[in-house]
Protein backbone atom coordinates (compact mmCIF):
# COMPACT_ATOMS: atom_id res chain seq x y z
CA UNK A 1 -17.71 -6.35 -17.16
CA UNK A 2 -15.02 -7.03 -14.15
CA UNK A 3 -14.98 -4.92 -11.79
CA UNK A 4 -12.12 -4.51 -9.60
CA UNK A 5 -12.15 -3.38 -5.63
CA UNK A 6 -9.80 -3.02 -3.03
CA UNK A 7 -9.17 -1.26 0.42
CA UNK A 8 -7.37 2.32 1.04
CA UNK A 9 -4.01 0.67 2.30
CA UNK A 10 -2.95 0.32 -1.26
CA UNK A 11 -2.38 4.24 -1.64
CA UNK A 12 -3.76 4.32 -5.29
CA UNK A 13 -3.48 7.76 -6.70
CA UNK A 14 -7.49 9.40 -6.91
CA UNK A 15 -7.00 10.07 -10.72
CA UNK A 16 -6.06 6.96 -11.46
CA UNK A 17 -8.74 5.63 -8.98
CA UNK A 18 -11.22 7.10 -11.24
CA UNK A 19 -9.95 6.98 -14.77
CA UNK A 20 -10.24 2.68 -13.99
CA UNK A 21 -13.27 2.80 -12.34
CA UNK A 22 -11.33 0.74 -9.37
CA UNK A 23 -13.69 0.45 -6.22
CA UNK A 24 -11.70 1.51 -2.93
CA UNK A 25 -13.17 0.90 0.46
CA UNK A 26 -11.42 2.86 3.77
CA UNK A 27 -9.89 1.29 6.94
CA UNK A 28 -11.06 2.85 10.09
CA UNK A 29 -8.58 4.73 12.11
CA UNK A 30 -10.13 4.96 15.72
CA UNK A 31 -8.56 7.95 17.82
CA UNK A 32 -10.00 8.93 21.69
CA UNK A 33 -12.79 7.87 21.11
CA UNK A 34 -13.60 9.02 17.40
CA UNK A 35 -13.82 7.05 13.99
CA UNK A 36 -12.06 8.44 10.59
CA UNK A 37 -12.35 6.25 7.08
CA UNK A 38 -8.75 6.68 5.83
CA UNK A 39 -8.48 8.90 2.32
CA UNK A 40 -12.07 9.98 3.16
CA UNK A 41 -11.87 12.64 6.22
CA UNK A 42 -8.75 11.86 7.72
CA UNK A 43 -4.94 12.90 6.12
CA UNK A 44 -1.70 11.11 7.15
CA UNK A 45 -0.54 14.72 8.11
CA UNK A 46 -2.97 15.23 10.53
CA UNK A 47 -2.06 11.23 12.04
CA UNK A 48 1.33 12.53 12.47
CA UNK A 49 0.09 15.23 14.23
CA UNK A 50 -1.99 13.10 16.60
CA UNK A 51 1.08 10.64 17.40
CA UNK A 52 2.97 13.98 17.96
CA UNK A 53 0.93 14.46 20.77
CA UNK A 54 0.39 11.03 21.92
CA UNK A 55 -3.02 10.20 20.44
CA UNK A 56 -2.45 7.12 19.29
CA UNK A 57 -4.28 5.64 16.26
CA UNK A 58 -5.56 2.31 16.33
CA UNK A 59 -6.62 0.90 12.67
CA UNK A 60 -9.37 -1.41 12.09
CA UNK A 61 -10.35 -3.82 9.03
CA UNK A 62 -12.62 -3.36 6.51
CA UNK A 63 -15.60 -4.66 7.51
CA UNK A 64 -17.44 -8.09 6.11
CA UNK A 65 -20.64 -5.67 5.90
CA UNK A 66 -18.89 -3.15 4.02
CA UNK A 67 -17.44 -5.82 1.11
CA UNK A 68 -20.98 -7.63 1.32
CA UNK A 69 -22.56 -4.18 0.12
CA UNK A 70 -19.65 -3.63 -2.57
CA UNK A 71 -20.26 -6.77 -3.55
CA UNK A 72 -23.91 -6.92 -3.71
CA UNK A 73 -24.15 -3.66 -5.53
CA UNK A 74 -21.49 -4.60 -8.46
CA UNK A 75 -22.23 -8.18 -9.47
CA UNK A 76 -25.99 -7.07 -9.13
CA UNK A 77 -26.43 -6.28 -12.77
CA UNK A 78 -24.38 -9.25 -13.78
CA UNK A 79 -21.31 -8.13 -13.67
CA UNK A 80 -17.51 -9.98 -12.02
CA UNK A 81 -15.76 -8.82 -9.38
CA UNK A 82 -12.12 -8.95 -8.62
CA UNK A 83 -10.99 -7.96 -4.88
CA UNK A 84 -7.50 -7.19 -3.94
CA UNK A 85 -6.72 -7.24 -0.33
CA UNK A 86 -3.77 -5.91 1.26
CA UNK A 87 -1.93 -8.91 3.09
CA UNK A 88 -3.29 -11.69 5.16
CA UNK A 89 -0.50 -11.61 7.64
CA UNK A 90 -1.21 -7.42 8.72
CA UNK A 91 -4.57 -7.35 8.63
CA UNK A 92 -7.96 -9.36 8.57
CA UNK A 93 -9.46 -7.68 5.57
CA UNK A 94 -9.04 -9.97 2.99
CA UNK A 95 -10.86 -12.77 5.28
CA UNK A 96 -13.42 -10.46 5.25
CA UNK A 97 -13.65 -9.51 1.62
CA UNK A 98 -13.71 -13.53 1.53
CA UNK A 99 -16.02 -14.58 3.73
CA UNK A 100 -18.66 -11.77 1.88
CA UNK A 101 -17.69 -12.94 -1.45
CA UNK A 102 -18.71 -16.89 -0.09
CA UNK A 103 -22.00 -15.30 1.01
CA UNK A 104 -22.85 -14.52 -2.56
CA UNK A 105 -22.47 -18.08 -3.87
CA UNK A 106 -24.16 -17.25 -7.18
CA UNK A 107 -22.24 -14.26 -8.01
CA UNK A 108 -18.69 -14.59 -9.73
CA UNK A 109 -16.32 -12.97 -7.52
CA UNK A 110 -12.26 -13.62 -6.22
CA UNK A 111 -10.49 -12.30 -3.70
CA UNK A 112 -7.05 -12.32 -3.73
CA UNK A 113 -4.47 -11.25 -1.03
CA UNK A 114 -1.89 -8.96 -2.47
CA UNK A 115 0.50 -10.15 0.19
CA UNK A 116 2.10 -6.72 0.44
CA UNK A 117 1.04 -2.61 1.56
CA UNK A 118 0.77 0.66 0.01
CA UNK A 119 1.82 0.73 -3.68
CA UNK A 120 3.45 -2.77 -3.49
CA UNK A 121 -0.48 -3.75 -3.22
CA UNK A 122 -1.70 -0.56 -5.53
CA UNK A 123 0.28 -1.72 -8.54
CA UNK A 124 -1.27 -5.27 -8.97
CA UNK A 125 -4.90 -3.45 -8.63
CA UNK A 126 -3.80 -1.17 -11.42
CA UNK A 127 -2.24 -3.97 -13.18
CA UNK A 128 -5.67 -5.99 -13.01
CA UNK A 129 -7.85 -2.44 -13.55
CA UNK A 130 -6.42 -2.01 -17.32
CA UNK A 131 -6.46 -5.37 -17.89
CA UNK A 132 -10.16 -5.52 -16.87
CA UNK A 133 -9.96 -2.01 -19.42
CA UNK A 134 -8.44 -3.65 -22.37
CA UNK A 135 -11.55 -7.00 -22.14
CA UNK A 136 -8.69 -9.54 -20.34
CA UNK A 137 -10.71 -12.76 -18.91
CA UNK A 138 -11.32 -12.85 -15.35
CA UNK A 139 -8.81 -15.64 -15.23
CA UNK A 140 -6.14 -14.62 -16.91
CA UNK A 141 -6.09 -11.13 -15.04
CA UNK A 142 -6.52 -13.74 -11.66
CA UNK A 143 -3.32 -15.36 -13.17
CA UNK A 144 -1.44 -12.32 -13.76
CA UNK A 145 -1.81 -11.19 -10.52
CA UNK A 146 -0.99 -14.06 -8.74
CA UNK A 147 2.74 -14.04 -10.29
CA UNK A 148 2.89 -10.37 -9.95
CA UNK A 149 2.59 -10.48 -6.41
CA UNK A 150 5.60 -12.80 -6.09
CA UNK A 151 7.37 -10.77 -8.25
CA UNK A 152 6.84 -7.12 -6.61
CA UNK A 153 9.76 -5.54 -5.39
CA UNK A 154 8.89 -2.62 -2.79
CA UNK A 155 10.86 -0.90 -0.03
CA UNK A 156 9.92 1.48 2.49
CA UNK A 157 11.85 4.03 4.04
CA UNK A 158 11.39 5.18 7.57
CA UNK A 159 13.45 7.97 8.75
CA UNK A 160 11.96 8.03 12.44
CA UNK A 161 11.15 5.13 14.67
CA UNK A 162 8.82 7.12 16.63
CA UNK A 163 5.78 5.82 15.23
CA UNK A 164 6.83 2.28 15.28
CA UNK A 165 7.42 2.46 18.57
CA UNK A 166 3.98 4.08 19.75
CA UNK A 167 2.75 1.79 17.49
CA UNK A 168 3.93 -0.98 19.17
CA UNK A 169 5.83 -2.54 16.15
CA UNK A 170 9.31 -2.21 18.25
CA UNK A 171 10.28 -2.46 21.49
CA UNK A 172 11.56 0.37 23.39
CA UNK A 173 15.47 -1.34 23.56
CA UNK A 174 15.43 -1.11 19.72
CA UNK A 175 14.11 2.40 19.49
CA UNK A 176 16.25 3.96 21.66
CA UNK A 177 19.21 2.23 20.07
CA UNK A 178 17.52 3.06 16.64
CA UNK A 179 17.76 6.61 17.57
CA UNK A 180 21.38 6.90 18.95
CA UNK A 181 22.62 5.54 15.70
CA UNK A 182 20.41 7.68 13.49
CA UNK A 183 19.21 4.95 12.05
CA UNK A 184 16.85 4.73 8.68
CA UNK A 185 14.83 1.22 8.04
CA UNK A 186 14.04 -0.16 5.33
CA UNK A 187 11.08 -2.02 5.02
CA UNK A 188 9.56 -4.56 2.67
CA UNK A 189 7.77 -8.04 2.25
CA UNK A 190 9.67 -11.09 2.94
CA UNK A 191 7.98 -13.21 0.62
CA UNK A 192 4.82 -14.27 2.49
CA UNK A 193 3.11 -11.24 2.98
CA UNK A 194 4.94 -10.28 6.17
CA UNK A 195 6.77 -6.47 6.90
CA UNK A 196 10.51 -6.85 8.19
CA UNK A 197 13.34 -4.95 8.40
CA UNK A 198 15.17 -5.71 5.03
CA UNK A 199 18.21 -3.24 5.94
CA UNK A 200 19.68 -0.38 8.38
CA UNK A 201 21.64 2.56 6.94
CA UNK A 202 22.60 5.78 8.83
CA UNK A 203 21.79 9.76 7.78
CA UNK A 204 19.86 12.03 6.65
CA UNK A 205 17.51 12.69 3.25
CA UNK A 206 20.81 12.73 1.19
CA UNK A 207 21.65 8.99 2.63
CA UNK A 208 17.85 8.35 1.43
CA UNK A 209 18.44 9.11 -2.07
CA UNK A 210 22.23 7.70 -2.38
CA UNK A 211 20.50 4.20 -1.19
CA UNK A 212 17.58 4.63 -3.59
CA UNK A 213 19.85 5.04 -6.33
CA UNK A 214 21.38 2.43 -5.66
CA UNK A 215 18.64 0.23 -4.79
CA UNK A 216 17.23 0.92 -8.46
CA UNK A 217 20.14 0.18 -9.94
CA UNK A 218 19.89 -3.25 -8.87
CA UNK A 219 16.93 -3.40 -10.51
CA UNK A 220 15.51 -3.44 -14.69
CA UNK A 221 13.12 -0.78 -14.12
CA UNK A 222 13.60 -0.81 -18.42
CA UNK A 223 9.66 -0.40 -19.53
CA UNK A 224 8.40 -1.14 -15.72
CA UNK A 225 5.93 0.74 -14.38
CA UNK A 226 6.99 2.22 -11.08
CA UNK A 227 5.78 3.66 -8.32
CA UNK A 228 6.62 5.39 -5.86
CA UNK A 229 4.91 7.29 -2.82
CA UNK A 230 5.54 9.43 0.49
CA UNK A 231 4.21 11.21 3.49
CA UNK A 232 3.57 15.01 2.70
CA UNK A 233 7.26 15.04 1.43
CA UNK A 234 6.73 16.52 -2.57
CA UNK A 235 10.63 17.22 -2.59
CA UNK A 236 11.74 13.83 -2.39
CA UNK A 237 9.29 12.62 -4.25
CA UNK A 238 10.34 14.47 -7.20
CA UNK A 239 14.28 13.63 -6.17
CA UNK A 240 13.42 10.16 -6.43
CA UNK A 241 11.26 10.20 -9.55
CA UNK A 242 14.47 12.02 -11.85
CA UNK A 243 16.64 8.92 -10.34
CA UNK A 244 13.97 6.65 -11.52
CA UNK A 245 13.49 8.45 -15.03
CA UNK A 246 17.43 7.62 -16.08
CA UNK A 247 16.25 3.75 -15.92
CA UNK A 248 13.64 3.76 -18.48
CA UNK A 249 10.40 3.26 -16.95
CA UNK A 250 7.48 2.65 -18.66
CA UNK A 251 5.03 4.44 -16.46
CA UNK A 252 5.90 6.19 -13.09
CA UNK A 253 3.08 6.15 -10.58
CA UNK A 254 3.31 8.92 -7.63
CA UNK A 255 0.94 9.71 -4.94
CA UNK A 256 0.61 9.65 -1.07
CA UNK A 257 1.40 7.23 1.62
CA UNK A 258 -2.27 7.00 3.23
CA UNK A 259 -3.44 7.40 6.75
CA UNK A 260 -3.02 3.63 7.46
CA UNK A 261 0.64 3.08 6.58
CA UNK A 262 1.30 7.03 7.72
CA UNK A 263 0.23 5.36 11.96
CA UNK A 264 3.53 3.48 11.18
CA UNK A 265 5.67 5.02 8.93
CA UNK A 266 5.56 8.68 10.09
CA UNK A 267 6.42 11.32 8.36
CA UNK A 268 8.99 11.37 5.20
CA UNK A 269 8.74 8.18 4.76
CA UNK A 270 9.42 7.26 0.93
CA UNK A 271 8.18 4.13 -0.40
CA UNK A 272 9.96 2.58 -3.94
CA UNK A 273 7.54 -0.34 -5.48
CA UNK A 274 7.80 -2.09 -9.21
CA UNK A 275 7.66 -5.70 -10.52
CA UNK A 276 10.94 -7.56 -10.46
């Protein structure tokens, strides 16, 4: 069998966690001078909390150790192993998922960098999780994923800059002016695995939904599966998911932006992923 693992950043729903048997190992979140395993005994409404009071989460890999032992325990009865990474160019997980997998020369395992967050990442490990389901080769779900990736449209919507900017992700010249504008960013891959600011637009959750609507439009969501995701926002969620349902979608995946993104996205925030 091929078993499929990845870290928490990809935001998969639990349910569908377990229903494809997909293996998902927590980043640390280090705050003072305590430890928390994101989706495990940390939520993203008690981060926003924290950076409400200045307690500022750090977030840290997933260990080498902690894929080596994934590893070691899955392929031990014989059986393949697929590893999804969020991307090289936020975070050094994937080189450690790699360098474990190279210290099991003998076992049959990939690791593959998603090149994107949240459920930009989460839908190519569901992707390769039913394909893994319906008895697809470990190279042709390898192949699939490496053109989904390229082809995965996802935007995220941040409706405060405060946690970008005690996160160190902008300087204080762009947050203030971020904040006298009212500004929303959206934020998505730009190709190589790297976060940018795709677009600015001004206002509140109504502005949110016009641009997601329109966003989506621009898009042939026909038979796609979507997802899409927030922080402890269940309103908008559902606001988004009837726009989404009037294009068709084959599947619409919902669930919760996670403790890692939630350091940097704050609270709100509304994420839009599916496969160009």
């Amino acid at each position: 069998m091929i078993k499929i693992v990845t870290d928490s950043v990809a935001d998969i729903p639990r349910q569908v966690a377990e229903k494809y048997e997909i293996n998902v190992l927590p980043l640390n979140i280090n705050i003072n001078e305590n430890t928390y395993q994101d989706g495990i005994n940390i939520t993203p409404e008690q981060i926003c909390n924290y950076i409400r009071n200045d307690h500022i989460p750090k977030t840290s890999q997933v260990t080498p150790r902690d894929f080596f032992q994934a590893f070691e325990r899955l392929t031990s009865n014989g059986d393949e192993v697929i590893a999804i990474t969020m991307s090289s160019q936020l975070s050094n997980t994937y080189n450690s998922a790699l360098i474990s997998s190279q210290q099991l020369p003998d076992r049959k395992i990939a690791v593959l960098d998603s090149m994107g967050v949240s459920l930009g990442q989460g839908l190519q490990v569901i992707e390769a999780a039913k394909m893994a389901f319906a008895g697809r080769s470990f190279e042709e779900i390898i192949e699939r994923i490496k053109i989904l990736r390229r082809r995965m449209n996802y935007s995220i919507i941040i409706d405060t800059l405060d946690y970008l900017f005690k996160g160190g992700r902008i300087s204080k010249a762009q947050y203030i002016a971020g904040n006298l504008l009212n500004l929303n960013l959206v934020c998505g891959s730009d190709g190589t695995g790297k976060i940018m600011v795709k677009e600015k637009f001004r206002g509140n959750e109504k502005s949110i939904l016009r641009w997601i609507s329109r966003h989506i439009a621009k898009l042939n969501l026909t038979n796609k599966i979507v997802g899409i995701n927030t922080v402890n926002n269940d309103k908008l969620l559902n606001e988004v998911k009837i726009l989404i349902e009037k294009h068709n979608p084959q599947e619409i995946i919902m669930s919760q932006i996670g403790s890692t993104v939630a350091c940097y996205a704050g609270p709100n925030a509304i994420g839009v992923f599916a496969e160009e």
